[in-house]
Structures are given as C-alpha cells and as structure tokens.
Protein backbone atom coordinates (compact mmCIF):
# COMPACT_ATOMS: atom_id res chain seq x y z
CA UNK A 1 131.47 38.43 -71.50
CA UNK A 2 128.47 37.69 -68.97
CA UNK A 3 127.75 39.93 -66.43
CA UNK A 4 129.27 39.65 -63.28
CA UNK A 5 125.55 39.65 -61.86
CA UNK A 6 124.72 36.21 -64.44
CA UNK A 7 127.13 34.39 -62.98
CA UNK A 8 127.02 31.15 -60.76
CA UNK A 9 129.74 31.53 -58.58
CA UNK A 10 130.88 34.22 -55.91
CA UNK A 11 134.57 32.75 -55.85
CA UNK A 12 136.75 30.17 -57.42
CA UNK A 13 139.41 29.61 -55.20
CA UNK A 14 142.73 27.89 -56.39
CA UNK A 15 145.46 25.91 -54.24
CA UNK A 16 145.80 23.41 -51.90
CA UNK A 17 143.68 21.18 -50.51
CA UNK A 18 145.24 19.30 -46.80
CA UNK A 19 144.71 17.17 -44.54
CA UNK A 20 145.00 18.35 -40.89
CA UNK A 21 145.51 16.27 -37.57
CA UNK A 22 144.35 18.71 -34.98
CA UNK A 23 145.41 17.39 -31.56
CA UNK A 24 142.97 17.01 -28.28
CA UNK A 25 144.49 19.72 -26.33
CA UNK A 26 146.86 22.20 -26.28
CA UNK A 27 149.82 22.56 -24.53
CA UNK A 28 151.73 19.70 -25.56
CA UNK A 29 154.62 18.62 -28.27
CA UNK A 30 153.64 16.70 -31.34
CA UNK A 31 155.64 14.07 -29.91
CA UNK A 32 153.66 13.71 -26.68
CA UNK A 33 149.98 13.93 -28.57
CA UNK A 34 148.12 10.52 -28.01
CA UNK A 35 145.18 11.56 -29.94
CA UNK A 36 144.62 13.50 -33.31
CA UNK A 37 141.53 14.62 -35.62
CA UNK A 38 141.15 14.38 -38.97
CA UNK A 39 140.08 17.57 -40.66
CA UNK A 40 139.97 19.10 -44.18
CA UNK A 41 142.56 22.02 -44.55
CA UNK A 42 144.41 24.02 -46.63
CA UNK A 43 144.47 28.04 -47.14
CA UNK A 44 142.06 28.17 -50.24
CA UNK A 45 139.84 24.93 -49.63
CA UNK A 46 139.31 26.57 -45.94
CA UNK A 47 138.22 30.06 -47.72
CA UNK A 48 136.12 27.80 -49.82
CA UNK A 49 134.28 26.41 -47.20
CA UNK A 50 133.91 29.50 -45.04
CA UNK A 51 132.62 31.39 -47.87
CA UNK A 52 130.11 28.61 -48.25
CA UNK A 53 128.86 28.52 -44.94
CA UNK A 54 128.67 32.26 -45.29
CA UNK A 55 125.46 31.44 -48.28
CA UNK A 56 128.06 32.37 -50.97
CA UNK A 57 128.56 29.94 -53.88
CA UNK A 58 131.90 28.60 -53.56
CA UNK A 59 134.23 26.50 -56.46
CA UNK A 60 137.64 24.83 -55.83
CA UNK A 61 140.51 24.52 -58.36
CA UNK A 62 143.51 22.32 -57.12
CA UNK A 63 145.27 18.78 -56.95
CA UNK A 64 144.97 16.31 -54.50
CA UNK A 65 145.76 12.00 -54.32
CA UNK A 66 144.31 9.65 -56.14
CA UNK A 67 144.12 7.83 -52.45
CA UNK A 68 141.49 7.50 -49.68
CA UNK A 69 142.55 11.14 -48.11
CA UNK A 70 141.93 12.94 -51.69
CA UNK A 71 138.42 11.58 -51.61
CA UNK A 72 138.06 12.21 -48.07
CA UNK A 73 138.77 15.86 -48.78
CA UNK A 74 136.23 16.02 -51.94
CA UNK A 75 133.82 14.48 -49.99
CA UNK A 76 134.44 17.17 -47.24
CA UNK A 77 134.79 19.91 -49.44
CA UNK A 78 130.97 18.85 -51.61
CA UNK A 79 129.63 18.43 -48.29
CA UNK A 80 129.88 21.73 -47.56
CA UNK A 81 128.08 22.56 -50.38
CA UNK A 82 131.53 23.25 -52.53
CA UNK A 83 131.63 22.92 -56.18
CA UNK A 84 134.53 20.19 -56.97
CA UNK A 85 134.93 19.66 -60.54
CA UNK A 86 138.23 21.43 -60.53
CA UNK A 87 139.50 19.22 -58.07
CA UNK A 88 141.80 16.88 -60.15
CA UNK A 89 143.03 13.68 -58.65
CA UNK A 90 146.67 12.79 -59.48
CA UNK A 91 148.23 8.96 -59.48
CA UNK A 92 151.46 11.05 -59.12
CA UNK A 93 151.65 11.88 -55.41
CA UNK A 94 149.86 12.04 -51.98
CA UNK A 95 147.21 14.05 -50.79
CA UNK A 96 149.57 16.22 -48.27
CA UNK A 97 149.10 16.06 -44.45
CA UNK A 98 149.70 18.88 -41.63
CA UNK A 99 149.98 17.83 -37.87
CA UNK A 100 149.48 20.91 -35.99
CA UNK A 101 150.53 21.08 -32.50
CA UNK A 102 149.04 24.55 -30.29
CA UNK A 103 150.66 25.85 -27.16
CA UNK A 104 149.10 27.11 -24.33
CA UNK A 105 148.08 30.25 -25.89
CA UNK A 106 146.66 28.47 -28.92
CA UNK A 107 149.78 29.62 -31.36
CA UNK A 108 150.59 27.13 -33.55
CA UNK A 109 153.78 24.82 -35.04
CA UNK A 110 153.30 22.61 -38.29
CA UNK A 111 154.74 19.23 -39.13
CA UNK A 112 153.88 18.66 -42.53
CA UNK A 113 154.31 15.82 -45.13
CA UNK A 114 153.51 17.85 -48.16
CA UNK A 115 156.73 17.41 -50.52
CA UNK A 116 156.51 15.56 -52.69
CA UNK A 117 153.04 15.82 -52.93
CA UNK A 118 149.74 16.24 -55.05
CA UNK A 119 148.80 20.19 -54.46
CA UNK A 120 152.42 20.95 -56.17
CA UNK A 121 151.09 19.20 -59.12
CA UNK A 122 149.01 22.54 -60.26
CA UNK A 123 149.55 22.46 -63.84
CA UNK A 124 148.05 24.41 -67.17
CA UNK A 125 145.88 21.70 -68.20
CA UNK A 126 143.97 22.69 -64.09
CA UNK A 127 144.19 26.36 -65.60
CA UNK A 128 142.90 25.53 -69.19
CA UNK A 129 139.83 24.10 -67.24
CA UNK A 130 138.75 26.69 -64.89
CA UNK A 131 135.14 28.38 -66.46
CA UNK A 132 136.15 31.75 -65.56
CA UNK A 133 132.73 33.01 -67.26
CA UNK A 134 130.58 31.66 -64.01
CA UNK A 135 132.78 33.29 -61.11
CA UNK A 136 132.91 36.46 -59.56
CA UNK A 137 136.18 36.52 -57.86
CA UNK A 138 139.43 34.54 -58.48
CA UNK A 139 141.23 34.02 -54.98
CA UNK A 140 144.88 32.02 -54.29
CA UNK A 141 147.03 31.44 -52.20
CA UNK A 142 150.80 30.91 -52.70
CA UNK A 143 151.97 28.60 -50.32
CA UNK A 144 151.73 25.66 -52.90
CA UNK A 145 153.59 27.22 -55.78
CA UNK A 146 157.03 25.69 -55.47
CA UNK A 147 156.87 24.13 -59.09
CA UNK A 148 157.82 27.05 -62.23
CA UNK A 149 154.76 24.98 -63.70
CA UNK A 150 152.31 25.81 -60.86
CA UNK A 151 153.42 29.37 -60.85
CA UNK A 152 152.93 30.12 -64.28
CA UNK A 153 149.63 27.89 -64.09
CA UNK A 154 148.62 30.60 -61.62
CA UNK A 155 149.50 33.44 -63.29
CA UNK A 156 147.77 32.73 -66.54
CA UNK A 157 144.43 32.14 -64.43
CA UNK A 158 144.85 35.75 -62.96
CA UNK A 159 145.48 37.25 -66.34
CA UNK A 160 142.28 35.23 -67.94
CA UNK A 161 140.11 36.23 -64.97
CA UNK A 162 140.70 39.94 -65.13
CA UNK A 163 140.02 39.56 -68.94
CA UNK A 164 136.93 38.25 -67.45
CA UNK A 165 135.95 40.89 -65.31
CA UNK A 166 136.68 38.72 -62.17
CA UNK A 167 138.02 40.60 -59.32
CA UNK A 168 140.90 38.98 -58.16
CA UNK A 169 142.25 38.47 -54.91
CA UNK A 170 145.16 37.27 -53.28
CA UNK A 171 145.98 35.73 -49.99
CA UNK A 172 150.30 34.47 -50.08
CA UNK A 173 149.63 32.72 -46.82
CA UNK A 174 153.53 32.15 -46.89
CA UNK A 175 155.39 29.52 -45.59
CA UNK A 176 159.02 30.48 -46.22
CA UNK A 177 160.31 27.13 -43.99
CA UNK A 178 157.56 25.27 -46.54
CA UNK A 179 159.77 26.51 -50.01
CA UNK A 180 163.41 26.78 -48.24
CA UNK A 181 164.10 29.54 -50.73
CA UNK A 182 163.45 32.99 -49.60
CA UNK A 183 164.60 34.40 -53.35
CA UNK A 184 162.43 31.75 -55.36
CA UNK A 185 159.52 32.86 -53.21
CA UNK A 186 160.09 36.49 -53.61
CA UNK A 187 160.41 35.74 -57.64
CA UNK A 188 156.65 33.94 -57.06
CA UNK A 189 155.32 36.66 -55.07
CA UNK A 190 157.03 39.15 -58.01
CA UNK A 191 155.40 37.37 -60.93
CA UNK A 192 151.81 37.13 -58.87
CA UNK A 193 151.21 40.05 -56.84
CA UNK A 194 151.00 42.87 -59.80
CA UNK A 195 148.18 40.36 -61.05
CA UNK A 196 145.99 41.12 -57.69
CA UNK A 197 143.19 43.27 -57.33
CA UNK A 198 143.09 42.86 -53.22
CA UNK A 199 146.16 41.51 -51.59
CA UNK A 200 146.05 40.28 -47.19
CA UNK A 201 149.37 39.94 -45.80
CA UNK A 202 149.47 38.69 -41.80
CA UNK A 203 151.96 41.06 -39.78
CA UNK A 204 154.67 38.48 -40.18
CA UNK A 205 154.54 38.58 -43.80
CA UNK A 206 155.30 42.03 -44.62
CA UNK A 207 159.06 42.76 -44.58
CA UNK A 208 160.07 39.47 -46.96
CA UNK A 209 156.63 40.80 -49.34
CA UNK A 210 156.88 44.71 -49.55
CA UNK A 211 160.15 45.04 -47.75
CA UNK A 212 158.31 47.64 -45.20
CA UNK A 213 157.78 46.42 -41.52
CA UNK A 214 155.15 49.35 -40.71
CA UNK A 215 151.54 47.47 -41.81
CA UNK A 216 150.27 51.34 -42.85
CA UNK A 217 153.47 51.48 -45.25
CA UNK A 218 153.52 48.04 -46.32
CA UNK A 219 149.77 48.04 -47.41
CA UNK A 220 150.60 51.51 -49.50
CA UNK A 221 153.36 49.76 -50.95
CA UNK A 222 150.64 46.38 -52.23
CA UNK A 223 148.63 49.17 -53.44
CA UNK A 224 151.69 51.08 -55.05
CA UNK A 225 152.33 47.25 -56.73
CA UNK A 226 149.19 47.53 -58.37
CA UNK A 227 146.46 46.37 -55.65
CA UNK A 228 143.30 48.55 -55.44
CA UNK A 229 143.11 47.23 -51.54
CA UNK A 230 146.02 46.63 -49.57
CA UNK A 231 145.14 44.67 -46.15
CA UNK A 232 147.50 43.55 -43.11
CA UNK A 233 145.83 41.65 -40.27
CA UNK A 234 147.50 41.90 -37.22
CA UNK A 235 145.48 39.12 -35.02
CA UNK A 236 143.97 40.79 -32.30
CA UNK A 237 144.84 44.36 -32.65
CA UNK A 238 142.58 44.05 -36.08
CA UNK A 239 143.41 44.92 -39.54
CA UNK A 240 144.66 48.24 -41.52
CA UNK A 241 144.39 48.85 -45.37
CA UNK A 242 144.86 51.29 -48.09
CA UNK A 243 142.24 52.44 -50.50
CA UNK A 244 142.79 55.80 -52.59
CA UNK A 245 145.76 57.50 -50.93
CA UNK A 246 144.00 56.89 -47.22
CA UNK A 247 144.69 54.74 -44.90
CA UNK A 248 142.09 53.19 -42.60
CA UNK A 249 141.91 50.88 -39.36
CA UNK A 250 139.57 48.32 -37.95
CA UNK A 251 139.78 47.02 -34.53
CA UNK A 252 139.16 43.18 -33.85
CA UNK A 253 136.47 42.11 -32.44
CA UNK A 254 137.56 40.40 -28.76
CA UNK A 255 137.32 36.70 -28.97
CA UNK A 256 138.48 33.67 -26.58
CA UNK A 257 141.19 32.28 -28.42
CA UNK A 258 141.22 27.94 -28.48
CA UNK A 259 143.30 27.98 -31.95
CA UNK A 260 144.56 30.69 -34.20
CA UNK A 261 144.85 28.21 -36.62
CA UNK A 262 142.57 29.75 -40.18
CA UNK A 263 141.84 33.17 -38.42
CA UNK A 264 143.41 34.41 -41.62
CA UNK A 265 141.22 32.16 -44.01
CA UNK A 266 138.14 33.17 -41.68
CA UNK A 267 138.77 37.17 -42.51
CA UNK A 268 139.31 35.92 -46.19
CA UNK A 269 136.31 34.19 -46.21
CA UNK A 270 134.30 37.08 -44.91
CA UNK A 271 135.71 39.63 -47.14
CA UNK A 272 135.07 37.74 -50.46
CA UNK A 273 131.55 36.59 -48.98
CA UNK A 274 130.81 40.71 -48.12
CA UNK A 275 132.05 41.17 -51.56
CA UNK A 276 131.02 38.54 -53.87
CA UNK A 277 127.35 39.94 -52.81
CA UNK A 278 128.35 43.59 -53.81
CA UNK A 279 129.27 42.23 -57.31
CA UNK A 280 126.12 39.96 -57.02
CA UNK A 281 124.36 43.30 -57.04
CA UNK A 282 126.43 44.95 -60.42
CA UNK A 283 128.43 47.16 -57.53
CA UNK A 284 132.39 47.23 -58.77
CA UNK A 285 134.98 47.59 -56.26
CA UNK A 286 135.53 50.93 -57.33
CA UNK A 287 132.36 52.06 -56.46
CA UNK A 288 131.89 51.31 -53.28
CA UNK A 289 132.55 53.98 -50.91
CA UNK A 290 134.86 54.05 -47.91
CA UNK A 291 132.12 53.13 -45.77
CA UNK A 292 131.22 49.80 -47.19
CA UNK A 293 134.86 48.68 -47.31
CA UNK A 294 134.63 49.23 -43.75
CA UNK A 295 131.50 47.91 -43.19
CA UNK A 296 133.18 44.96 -45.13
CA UNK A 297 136.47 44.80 -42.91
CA UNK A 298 134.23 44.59 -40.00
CA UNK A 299 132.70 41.68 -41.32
CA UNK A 300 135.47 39.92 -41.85
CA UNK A 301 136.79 40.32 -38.55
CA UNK A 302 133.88 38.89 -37.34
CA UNK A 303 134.04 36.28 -39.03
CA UNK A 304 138.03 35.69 -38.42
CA UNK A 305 137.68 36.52 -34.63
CA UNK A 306 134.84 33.35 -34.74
CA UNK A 307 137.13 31.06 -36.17
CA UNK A 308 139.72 31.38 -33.52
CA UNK A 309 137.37 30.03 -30.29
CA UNK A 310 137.58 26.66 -31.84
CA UNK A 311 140.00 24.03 -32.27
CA UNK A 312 141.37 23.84 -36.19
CA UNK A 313 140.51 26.33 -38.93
CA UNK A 314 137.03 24.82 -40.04
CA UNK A 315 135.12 23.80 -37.46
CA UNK A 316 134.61 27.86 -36.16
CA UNK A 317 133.37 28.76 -39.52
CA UNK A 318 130.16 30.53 -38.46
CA UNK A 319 127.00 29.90 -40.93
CA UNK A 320 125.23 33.03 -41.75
CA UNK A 321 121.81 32.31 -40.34
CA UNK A 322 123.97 31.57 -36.51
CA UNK A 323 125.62 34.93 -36.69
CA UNK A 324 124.62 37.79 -34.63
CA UNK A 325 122.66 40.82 -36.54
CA UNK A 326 125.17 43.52 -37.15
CA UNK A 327 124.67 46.60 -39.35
CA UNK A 328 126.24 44.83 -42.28
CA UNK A 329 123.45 42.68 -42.76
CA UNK A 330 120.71 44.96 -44.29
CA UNK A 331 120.33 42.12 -47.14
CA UNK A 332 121.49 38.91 -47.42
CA UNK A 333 124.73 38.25 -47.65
C-alpha cells in the first residue's frame, strides 16, 4: 500500500456533477427571473473545486451527458485545475440542471431537471476505476444515490478506500423532496454512514439522519455510528462536533450573506483541504490533538462564511494566496 504521504491526490470526490442557473438578483420567483447564469454545480464537483482553489490536488469520480453541458462542466471542472478522468460521459441521459431562485435574505428554492438523468447513472464499472492508491481522502455525497446500483457502487468505493488507508468522509447533502422516499433514503444513509470516517450534517438534516434534533446529541450519535468526527453546521451560529467523548463548538465567522447557496461545500472544502495537508505530512486523524481539529473547524468556517458573500456556490471559493493570514497557516496549506 503507498504511503498516504506518496500519493498524488488530497481527495477524490464522488457524485454529481450540475449545472446551475443562478439568477441576477434576489428577491424574485423563478417565474419572474429574466436573466440566468450558467455555472458548474453539484455537492462534490463544488468541494472539488474549492479544495482546488485551496492548493490541494483535487480528482472527480461521477457521470454526466454525453451533450454540450457535460463538456461544459469537464471543461469547468479541468479548468480549475481538477483531475477528470473519472468523469464518465453517458449516451444514456442528460447532464442534470438546477435553477435556483434566492429570496431576499439569500435562502434558497431549487427547480431541478435531474431525473432521469446522467449523475444517477453511478455504476461499478465508475467504482472498478477509481485509483484509490493516489488519494488521500475519499469524500461523497448522497444526494445522487437514488439507483440500488449507485448505492452499492458507493459503498464498495468506501470499503476499498479504507482498505487503502484513505480517510473517508462523508457529506449526505440530502434532498429528501429530490428521492420522494424518506425510508429508501434512510436505507442509503444506513448502508453508507457506518462506512464514514467524518460525517457533516446541516441543522436540517439531523432528525431524518440520527433521529436526535439537539446538533451536540446528534453528532455523538454519527460518532456512536462509527464516525471518528461527527460535525453539524448550523449557518451562522457556526458548527459543533464530537471527537473522543467531548464535545466542542466553533463560532462562525460574520459574513454579508448574497447566497447561502455551497456554504456547506465551502466548510467541506476547507476541512478536507486543512486535512488532506495533515495526511500530506504522515499525521493520521487520530493523532491530531483537539487543538488542530479546531484550528481545522476554524478554517473551514472561513472558508464556508466566504462562500456565502457571493452569488452561487463557486464563484466565493476563496484561493489560498487571497485569504487573510490566520494562525492556521503556519505552512502551506
């Protein structure tokens, strides 16, 4: 097995790849929008990108078109300096699109064309392909994993990075509306979340997940499932995990909000980036004191609260060298 410091990659991240129309301002319906922007989206290919911009080394497993809006996201995602070779173009759907409409407050609502389409198409010939040798960390996302195949397709990569020595991390990003089944997405989440090293939920997620609506309780109970780090954001009141028995809390940096759209993606992004260099260095997870991890939650909300102050979940990625000097960055990142 090569060493985790050999290895090309800080992160492989697996799941869909989107298209999102972001409209010109907020405050209206989806209806009454005259004018929209194309931008690349999806939970993972945004993580992918942020982590990227961040100096990690980023790769991207998933399914998208064989049409002009797959290739515009491959294009998008390699110009960001993204590895592609996992992305797999399918003749046997659409590259999904999301029209996001913002209200005054910059919450969002979701129109989506997505089923059928191509990110369901995750299949075992995607996993059989993924060079788990030349990553670091293995990070999904659920929301795409209506199809038994795609589940199971998931699952086996979480299995075969841990045999790796990957640290694997977990994101559900869950869009019960999106899978119309709350019991087929709680048998998903079932199958996937034992296989996670370090599991986020957002605040909303937490009573369909762990069952618990307290975010102190329902991180114990991720960590109870088998996570070594259980993490709930909770937007602007920050973020609260559970490491060892303790429980710890990080306050969120204060931030003009344009868009909460990929705040959560942002926070991902900065935790696997903080991370991914830690492993870089031969440091396990395990090792790393209580400090760190904080030191690394702070991060991340930096890094999340960035991504809010502008419109869509990409374009308020920060690049490393534009970020302010915090104590975080002794050494590069």
């Amino acid at each position: 097995m090569r060493p985790l410091e050999q290895r090309a990659f800080d992160v492989l991240c697996v799941g869909e790849a989107l298209v999102d129309f972001l409209p010109d301002r907020k405050g209206r319906r989806l209806r009454d929008v005259e004018l929209w922007t194309r931008c690349p989206g999806g939970s993972p290919a945004n993580v992918a990108i942020g982590v990227s911009r961040l100096s990690g080394r980023s790769a991207f497993l998933g399914v998208v078109g064989e049409d002009e809006l797959g290739y515009f996201l491959r294009e998008s995602l390699a110009g960001e300096g993204v590895e592609v070779r996992g992305l797999r173009h399918s003749p046997e759907a659409r590259t999904g699109i999301v029209f996001v409409s913002l209200d005054e407050a910059g919450e969002r609502s979701f129109t989506d064309y997505r089923k059928p389409s191509a990110e369901l198409l995750l299949g075992p010939e995607d996993a059989a392909g993924a060079d788990l040798e030349q990553t670091r960390i293995l990070h999904l996302t659920t929301s795409s994993l209506l199809r038994p195949a795609a589940q199971q397709a998931a699952a086996t990569l979480m299995r075969q990075a841990r045999e790796q020595g990957c640290l694997v991390t977990c994101d559900p990003n869950m869009r019960p509306s999106f899978w119309g089944d709350d019991e087929g997405l709680r048998r998903a989440l079932e199958l996937l979340l034992p296989l996670a090293d370090v599991i986020k939920l957002a605040e909303d997620e937490l009573s369909l997940c762990t069952g618990e609506r307290d975010p102190a309780r329902a991180a114990q109970a991720l960590v109870d499932r088998g996570a070594r780090l259980g993490i709930v954001t909770r937007g602007a009141r920050g973020v609260v995990w559970t490491r060892g028995g303790k429980v710890f809390e990080q306050p969120a940096p204060k931030a003009e909000v344009v868009d909460q759209t990929g705040a959560g993606d942002g926070f991902d992004a900065g935790l696997i980036c903080w991370l991914g260099r830690e492993l870089r260095e031969g440091k396990r997870l395990e090792e790393l004191s209580d400090e760190q991890v904080v030191e690394a939650m702070g991060f991340a909300c930096e890094i999340g609260a960035a991504v809010v102050t502008r419109l869509g979940a990409v374009a308020g990625l920060p690049r490393f060298e534009r970020l302010p000097r915090r104590s975080w960055e002794s050494s590069e990142l």
